[in-house]
C-alpha atoms as a PDB file:
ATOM      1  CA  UNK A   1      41.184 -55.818 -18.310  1.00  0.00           C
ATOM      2  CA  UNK A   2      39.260 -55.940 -14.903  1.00  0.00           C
ATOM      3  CA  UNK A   3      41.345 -53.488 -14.025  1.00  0.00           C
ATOM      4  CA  UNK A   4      40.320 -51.041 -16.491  1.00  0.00           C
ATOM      5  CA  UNK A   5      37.099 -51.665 -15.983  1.00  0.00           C
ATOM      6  CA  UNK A   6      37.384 -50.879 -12.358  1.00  0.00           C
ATOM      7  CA  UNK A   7      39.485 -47.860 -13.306  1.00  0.00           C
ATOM      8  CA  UNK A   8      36.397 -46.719 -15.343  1.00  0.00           C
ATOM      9  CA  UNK A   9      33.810 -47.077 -12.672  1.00  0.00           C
ATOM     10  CA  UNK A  10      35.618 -45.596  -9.798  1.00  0.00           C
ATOM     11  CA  UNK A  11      36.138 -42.457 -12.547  1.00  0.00           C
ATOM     12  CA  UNK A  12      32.478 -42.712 -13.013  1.00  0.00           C
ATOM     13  CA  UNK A  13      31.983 -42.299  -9.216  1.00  0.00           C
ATOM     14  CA  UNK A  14      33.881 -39.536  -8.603  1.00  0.00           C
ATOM     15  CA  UNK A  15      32.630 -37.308 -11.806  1.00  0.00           C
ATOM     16  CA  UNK A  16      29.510 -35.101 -10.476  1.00  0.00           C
ATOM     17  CA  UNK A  17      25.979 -36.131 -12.484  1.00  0.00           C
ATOM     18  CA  UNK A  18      25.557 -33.376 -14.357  1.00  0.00           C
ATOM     19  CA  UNK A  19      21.758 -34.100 -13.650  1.00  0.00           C
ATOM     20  CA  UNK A  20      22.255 -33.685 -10.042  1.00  0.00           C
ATOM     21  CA  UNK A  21      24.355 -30.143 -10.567  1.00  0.00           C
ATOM     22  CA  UNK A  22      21.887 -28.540 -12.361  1.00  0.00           C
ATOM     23  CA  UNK A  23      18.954 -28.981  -9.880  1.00  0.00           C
ATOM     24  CA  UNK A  24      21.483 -28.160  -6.855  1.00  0.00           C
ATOM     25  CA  UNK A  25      21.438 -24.757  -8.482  1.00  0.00           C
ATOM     26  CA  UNK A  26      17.914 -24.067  -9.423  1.00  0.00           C
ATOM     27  CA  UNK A  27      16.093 -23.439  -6.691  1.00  0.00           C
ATOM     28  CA  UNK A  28      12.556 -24.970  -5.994  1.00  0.00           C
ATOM     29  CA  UNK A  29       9.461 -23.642  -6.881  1.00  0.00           C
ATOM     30  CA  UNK A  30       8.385 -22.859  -3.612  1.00  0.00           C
ATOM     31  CA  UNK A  31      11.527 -20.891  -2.598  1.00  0.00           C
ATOM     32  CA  UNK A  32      11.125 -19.037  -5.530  1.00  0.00           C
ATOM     33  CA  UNK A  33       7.438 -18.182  -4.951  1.00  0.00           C
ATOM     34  CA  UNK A  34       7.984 -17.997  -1.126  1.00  0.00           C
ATOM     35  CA  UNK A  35      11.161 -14.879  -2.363  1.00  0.00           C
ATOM     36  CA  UNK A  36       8.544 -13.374  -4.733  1.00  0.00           C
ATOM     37  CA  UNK A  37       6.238 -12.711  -1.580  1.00  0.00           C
ATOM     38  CA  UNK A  38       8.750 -11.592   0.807  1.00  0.00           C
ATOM     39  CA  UNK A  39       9.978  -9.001  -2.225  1.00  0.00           C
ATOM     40  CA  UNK A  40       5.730  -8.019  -2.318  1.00  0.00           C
ATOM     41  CA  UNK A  41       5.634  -7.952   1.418  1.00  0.00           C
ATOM     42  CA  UNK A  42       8.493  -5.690   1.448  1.00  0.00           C
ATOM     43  CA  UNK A  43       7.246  -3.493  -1.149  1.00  0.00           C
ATOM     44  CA  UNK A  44       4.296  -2.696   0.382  1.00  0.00           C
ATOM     45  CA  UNK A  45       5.778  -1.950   3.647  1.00  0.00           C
ATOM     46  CA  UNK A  46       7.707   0.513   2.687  1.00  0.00           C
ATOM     47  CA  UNK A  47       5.106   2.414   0.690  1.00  0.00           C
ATOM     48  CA  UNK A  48       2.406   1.775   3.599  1.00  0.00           C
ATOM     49  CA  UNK A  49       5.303   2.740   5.788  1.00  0.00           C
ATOM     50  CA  UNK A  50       6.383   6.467   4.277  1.00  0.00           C
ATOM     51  CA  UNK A  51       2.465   7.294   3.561  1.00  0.00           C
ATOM     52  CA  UNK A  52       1.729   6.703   7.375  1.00  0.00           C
ATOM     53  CA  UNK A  53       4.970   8.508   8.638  1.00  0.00           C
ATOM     54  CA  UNK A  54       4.376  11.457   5.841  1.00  0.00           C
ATOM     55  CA  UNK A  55       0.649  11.747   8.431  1.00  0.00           C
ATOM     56  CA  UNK A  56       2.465  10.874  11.937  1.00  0.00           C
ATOM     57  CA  UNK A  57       0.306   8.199  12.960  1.00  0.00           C
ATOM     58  CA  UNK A  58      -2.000   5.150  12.360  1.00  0.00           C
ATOM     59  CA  UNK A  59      -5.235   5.920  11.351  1.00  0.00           C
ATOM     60  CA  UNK A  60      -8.279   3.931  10.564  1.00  0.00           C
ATOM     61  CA  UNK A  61      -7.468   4.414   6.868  1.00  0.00           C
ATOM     62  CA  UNK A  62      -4.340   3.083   7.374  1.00  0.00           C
ATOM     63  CA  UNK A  63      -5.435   0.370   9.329  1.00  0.00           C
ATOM     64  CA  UNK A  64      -7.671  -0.708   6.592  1.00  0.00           C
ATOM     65  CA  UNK A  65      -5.528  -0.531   4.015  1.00  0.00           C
ATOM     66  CA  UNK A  66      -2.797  -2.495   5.819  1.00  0.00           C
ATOM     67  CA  UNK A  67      -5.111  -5.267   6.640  1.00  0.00           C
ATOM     68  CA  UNK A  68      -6.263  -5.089   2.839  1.00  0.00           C
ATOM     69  CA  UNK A  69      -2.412  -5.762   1.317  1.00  0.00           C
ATOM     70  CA  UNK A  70      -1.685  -7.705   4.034  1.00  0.00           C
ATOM     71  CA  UNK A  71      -5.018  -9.926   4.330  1.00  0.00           C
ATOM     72  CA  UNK A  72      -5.518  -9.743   7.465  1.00  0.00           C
ATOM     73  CA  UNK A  73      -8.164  -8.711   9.846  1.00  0.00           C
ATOM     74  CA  UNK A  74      -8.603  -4.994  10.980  1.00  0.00           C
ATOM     75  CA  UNK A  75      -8.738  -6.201  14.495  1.00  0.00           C
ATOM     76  CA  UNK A  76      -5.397  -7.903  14.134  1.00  0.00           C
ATOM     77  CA  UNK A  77      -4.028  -4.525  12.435  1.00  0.00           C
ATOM     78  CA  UNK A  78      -5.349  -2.256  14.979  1.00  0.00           C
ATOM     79  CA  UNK A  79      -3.336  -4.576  18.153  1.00  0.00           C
ATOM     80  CA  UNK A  80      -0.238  -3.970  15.939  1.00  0.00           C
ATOM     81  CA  UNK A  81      -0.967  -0.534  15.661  1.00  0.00           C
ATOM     82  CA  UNK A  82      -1.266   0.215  19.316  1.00  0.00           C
ATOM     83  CA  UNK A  83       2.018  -1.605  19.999  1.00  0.00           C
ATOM     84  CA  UNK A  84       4.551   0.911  17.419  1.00  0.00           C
ATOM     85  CA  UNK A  85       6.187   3.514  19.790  1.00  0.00           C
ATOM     86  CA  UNK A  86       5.318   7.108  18.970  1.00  0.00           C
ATOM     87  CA  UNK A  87       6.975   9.039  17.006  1.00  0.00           C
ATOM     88  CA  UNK A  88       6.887   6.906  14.168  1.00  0.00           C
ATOM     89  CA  UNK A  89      10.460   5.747  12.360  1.00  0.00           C
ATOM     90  CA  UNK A  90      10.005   5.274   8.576  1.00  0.00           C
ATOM     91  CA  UNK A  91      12.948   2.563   8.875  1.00  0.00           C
ATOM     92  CA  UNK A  92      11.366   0.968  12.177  1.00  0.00           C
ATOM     93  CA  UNK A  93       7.819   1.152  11.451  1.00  0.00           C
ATOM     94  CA  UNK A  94       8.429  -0.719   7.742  1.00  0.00           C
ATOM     95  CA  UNK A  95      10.493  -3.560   9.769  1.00  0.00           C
ATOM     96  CA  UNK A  96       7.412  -3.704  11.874  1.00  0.00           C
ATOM     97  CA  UNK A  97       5.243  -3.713   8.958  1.00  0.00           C
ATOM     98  CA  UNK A  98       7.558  -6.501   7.240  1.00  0.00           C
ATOM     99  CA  UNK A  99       7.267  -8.728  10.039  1.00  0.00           C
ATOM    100  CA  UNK A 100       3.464  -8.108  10.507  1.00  0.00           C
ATOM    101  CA  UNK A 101       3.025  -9.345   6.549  1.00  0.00           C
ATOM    102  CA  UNK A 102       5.447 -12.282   6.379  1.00  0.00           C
ATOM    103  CA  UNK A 103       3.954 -13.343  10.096  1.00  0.00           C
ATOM    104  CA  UNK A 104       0.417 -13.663   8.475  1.00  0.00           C
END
C-alpha cells in the first residue's frame, strides 16, 4: 500500500499543473499593452514616414506633428531631424522614426 501511494505522488509530480500551463501561455498584461504600442509606434512611422518622403524633407510641420504622435518635445524632434542623411529613404527614415517613438 505505501507503495502505491508513493506511486501516486511521484505521478502527481511529474504531471504539469494545468494551472501553471495556462498562464505560461498567456502573456502578461504589460507585454500585451507594451506590443499594442510598438504596433501604434510603428503605424505611425510609416505614415509620418511616406508623407515626409512624398515632400523630400523635414519640415516644421512635420516636426510638429511627429512630436504630437510621438509626445515629445519639438526641440527633441528637430535634433532628430538634423541627424537623418539627405535624401530621405522611406524604409530608413521609418526605422529612424520607430526608434525615435519606442525611445521616448
Amino acid at each position: 500500500m505505501v507503495e502505491e501511494e508513493d506511486a501516486e505522488e511521484a505521478e502527481q509530480e511529474q504531471e504539469p499543473n494545468d494551472a501553471e500551463t495556462a498562464d505560461e501561455k498567456t502573456p502578461p498584461a504589460d507585454q500585451d499593452l507594451s506590443l499594442r504600442f510598438r504596433m501604434l509606434v510603428e503605424s505611425n512611422a510609416k505614415r509620418l514616414s511616406r508623407r515626409i518622403t512624398k515632400k523630400g524633407s523635414v519640415t516644421k510641420n512635420e516636426i510638429e506633428l511627429i512630436a504630437q504622435a510621438f509626445g515629445l518635445t519639438s526641440s527633441h524632434v528637430q535634433q532628430w531631424a538634423q541627424q537623418q542623411v539627405m535624401p530621405l529613404e522611406a524604409e530608413g527614415l521609418a526605422a529612424s522614426l520607430i526608434q525615435l517613438g519606442m525611445n521616448q
